[in-house]
Protein backbone atom coordinates (compact mmCIF):
# COMPACT_ATOMS: atom_id res chain seq x y z
CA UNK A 1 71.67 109.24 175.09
CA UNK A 2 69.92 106.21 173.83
CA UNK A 3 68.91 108.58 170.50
CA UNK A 4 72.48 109.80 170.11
CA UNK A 5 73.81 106.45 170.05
CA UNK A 6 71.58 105.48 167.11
CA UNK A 7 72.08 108.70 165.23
CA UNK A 8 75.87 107.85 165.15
CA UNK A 9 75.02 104.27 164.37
CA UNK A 10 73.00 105.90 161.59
CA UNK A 11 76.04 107.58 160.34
CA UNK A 12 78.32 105.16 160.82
CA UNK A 13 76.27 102.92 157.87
CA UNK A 14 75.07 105.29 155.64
CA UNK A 15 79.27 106.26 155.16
CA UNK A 16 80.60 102.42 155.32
CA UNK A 17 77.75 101.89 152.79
CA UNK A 18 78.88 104.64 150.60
CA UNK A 19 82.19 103.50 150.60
CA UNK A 20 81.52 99.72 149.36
CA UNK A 21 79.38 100.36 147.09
CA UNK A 22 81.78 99.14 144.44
CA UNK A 23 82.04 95.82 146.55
CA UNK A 24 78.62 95.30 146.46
CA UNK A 25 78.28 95.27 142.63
CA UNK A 26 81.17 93.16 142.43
CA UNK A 27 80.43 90.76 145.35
CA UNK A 28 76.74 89.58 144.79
CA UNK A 29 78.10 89.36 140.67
CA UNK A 30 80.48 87.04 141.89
CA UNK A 31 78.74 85.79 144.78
CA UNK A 32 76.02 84.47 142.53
CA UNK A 33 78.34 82.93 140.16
CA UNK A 34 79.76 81.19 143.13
CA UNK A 35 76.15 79.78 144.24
CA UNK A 36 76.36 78.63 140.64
CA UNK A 37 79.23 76.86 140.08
CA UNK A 38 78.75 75.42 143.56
CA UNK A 39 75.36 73.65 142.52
CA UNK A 40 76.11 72.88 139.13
CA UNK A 41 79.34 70.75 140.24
CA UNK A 42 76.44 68.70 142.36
CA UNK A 43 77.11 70.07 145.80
CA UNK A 44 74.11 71.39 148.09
CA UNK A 45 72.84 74.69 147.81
CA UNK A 46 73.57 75.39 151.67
CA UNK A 47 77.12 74.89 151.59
CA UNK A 48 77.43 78.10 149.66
CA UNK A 49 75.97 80.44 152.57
CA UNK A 50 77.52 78.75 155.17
CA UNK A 51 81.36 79.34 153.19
CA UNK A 52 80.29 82.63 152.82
CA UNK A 53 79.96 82.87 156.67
CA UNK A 54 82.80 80.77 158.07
CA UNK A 55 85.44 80.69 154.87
CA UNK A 56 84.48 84.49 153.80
CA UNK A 57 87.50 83.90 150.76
CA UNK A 58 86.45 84.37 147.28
CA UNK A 59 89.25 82.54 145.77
CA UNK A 60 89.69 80.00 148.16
CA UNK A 61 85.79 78.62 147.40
CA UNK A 62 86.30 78.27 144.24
CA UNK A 63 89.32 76.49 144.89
CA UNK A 64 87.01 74.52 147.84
CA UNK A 65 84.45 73.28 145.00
CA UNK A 66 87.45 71.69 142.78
CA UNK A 67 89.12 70.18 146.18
CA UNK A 68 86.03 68.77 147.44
CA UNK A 69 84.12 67.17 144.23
CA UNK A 70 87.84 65.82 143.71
CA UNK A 71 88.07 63.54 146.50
CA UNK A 72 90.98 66.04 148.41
CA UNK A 73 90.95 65.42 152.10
CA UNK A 74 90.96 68.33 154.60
CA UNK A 75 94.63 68.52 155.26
CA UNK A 76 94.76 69.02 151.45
CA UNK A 77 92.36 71.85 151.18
CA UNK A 78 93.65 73.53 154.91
CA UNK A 79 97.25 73.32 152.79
CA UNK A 80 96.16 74.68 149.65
CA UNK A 81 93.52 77.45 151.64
CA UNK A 82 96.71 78.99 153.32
CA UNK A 83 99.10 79.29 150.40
CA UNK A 84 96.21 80.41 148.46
CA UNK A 85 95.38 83.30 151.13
CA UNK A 86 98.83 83.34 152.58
CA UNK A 87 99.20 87.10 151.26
CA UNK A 88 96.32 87.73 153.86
CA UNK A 89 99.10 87.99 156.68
CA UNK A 90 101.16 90.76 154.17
CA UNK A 91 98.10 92.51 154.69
CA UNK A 92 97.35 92.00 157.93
CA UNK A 93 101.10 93.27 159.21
CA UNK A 94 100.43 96.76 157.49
CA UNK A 95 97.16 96.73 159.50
CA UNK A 96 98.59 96.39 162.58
CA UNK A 97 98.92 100.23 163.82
CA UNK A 98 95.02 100.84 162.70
CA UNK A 99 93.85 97.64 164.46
CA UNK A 100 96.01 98.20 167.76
CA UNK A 101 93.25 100.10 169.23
CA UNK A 102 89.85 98.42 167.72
CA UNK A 103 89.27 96.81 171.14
CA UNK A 104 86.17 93.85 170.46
CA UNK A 105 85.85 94.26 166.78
CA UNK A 106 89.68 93.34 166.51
CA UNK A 107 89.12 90.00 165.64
CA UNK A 108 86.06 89.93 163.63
CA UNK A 109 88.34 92.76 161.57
CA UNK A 110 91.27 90.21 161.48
CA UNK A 111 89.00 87.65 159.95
CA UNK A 112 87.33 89.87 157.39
CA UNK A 113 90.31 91.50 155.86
CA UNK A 114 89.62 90.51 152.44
CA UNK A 115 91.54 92.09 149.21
CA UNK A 116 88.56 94.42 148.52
CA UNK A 117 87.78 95.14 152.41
CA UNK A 118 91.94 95.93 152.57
CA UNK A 119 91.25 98.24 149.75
CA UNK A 120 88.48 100.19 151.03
CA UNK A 121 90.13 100.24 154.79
CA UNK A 122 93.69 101.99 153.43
CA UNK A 123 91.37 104.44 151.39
CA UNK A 124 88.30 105.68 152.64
CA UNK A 125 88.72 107.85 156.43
CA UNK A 126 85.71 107.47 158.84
CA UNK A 127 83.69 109.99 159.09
CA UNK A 128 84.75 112.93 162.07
CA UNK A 129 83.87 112.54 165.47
CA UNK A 130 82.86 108.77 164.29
CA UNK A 131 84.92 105.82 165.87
CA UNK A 132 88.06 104.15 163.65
CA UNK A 133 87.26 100.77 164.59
CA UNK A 134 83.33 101.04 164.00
CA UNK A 135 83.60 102.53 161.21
CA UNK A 136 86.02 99.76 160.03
CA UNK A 137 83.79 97.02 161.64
CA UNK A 138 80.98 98.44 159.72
CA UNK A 139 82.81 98.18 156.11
CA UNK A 140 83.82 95.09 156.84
CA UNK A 141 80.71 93.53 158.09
CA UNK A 142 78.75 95.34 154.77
CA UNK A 143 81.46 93.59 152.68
CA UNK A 144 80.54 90.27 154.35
CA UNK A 145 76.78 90.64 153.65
CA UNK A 146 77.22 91.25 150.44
CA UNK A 147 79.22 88.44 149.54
CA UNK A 148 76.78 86.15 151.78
CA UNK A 149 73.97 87.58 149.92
CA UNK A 150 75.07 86.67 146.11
CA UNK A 151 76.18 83.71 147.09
CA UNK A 152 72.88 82.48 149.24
CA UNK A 153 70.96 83.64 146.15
CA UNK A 154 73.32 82.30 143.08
CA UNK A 155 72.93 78.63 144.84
CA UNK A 156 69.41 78.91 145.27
CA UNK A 157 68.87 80.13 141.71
CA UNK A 158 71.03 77.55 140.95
CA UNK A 159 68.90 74.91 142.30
CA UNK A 160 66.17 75.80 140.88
CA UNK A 161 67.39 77.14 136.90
CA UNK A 162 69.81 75.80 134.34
CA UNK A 163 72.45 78.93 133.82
CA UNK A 164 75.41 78.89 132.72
CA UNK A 165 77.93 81.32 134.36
CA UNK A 166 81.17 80.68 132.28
CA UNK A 167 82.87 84.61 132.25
CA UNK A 168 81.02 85.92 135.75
CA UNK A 169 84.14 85.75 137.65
CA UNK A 170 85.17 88.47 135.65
CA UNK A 171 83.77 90.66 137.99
CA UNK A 172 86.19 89.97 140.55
CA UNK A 173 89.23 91.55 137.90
CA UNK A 174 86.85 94.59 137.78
CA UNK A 175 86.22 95.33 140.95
CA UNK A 176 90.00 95.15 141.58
CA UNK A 177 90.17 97.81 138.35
CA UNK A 178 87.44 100.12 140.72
CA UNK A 179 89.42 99.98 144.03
CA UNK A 180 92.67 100.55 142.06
CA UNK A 181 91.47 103.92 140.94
CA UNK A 182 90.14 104.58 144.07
CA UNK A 183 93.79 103.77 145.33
CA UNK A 184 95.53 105.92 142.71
CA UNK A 185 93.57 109.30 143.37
CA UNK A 186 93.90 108.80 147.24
CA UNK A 187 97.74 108.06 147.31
CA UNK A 188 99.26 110.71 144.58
CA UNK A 189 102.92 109.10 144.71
CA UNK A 190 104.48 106.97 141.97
CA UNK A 191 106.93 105.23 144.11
CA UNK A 192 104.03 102.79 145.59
CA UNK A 193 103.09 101.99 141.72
CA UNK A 194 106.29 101.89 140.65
CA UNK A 195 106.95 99.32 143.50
CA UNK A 196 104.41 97.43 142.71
CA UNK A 197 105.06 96.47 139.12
CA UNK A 198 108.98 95.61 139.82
CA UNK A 199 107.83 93.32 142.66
CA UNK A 200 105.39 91.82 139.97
CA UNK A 201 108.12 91.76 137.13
CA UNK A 202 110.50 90.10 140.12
CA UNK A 203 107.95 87.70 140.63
CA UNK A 204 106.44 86.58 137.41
CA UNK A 205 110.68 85.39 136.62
CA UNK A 206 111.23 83.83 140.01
CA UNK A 207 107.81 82.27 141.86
CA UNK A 208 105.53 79.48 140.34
CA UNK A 209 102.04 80.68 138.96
CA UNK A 210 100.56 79.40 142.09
CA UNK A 211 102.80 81.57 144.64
CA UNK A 212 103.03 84.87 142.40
CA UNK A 213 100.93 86.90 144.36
CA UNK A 214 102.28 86.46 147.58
CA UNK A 215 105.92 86.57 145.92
CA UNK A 216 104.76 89.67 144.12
CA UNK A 217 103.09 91.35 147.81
CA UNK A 218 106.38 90.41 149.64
CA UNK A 219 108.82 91.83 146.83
CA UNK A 220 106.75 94.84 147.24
CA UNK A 221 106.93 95.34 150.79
CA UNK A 222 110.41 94.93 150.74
CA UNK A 223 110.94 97.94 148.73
CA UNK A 224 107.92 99.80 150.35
CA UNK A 225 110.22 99.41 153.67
CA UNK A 226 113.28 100.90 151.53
CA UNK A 227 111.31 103.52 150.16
CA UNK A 228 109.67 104.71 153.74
CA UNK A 229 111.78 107.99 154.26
CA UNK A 230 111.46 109.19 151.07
CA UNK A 231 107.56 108.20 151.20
CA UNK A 232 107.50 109.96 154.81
CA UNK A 233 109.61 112.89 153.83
CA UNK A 234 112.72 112.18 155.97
CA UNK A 235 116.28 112.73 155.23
CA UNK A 236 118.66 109.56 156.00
CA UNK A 237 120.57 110.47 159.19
CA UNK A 238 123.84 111.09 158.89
CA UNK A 239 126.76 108.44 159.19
CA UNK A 240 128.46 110.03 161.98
CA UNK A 241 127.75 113.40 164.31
CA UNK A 242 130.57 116.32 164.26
CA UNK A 243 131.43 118.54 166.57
CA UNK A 244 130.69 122.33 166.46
CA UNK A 245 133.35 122.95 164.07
CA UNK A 246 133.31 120.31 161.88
CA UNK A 247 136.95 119.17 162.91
CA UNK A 248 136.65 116.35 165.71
CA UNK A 249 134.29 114.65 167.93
CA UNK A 250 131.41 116.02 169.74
CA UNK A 251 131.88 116.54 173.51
């Protein structure tokens, strides 16, 4: 039993680690640059690791360094961390049917829903006869490592060397380029794509630079909902139900 248990454990990692491989080139690249800008704005090398492990939110550490060398006080960054992730809970609703059944890894799942983990999660199927939820929980928790890993190392090689990491976060907008494909030849519809650059277009004329991705995620949503039958292959239902010759009511 005990050697069963591991195999499948076995199997479980070796596919979640298959399937974010893209997420660890892209988060120890940007995990290091992280450590780096972290240090080099005169903050200790620590707090990098330990954002990693309680914040887990690319953007919003970034965001955290600025706040926090600038004096902001914590209801100012808790404010500006939840618009900033706000399209988290976007996410999170379309999640709801896989998570409904993950049992104790729900809420470790609920807290590391990142963009990239999202990506991976509506793309890649668990292996057969493997568990949904640990195969999720595994993804997730590789994601997590990753990210704590660049960003444990970038602070301590940040401590120690001068480097200058103008242009790393680049990584981020090419890792989104990887999971995009990865998107595009798992879903073979247009309407999603289509969707999602009028709820961008929408957006970029109506929200403020700071809300445009959550405008842009809720726009898109909307019409996603629209779209459903034709994306599930239903015909509307007719207005009205006739009787067995078409001439009156149904008995």
């Amino acid at each position: 039993m005990e050697s069963s248990r591991s195999g499948e454990r076995r199997v479980v990692l070796a596919a979640a680690f298959k399937a974010s491989i893209p997420v660890l080139l892209g988060y120890t690249t940007l995990g290091l640059a992280f450590g780096f800008t972290l240090v080099a704005a005169g903050l200790p090398w620590w707090m990098s690791p330990v954002m990693a492990i309680f914040i887990y939110a690319g953007a919003a550490q970034f965001m955290g360094i600025g706040l926090i060398t600038g004096g902001a006080g914590l209801f100012e960054i808790a404010l500006f961390t939840l618009l900033l992730n706000g399209r988290h809970a976007v996410y999170g609703l379309s999640m709801l049917e896989q998570f409904k059944s993950a049992g104790k890894w729900k809420p470790y799942l609920i807290f590391g829903l990142t963009d990239e983990t999202y990506g991976l999660l509506t793309t890649v199927k668990p292996p057969a006869h493997v568990e949904q939820a640990r195969f999720y929980a595994a993804v997730t928790a590789l994601n997590q490592s990753y990210w704590v890993l660049g960003c444990t190392v970038g602070s301590l090689l940040g401590s120690a060397l001068a480097f200058d990491a103008r242009g790393m976060d680049f990584a981020l907008t090419a890792l989104f380029i990887v999971l995009l494909v990865e998107q595009v030849r798992a879903v073979q519809r247009f309407e999603p794509y289509v969707a999602a650059v009028a709820a961008c277009i929408l957006a970029l004329f109506i929200a403020a630079p700071r809300d445009f991705l959550l405008v842009a995620l809720l726009f898109a949503t909307g019409l996603l909902s629209l779209l459903r039958p034709r994306l599930d292959g239903r015909k509307p239902a007719p207005a009205s139900t006739q009787g067995p010759q078409g001439g009156g009511e149904a008995q």
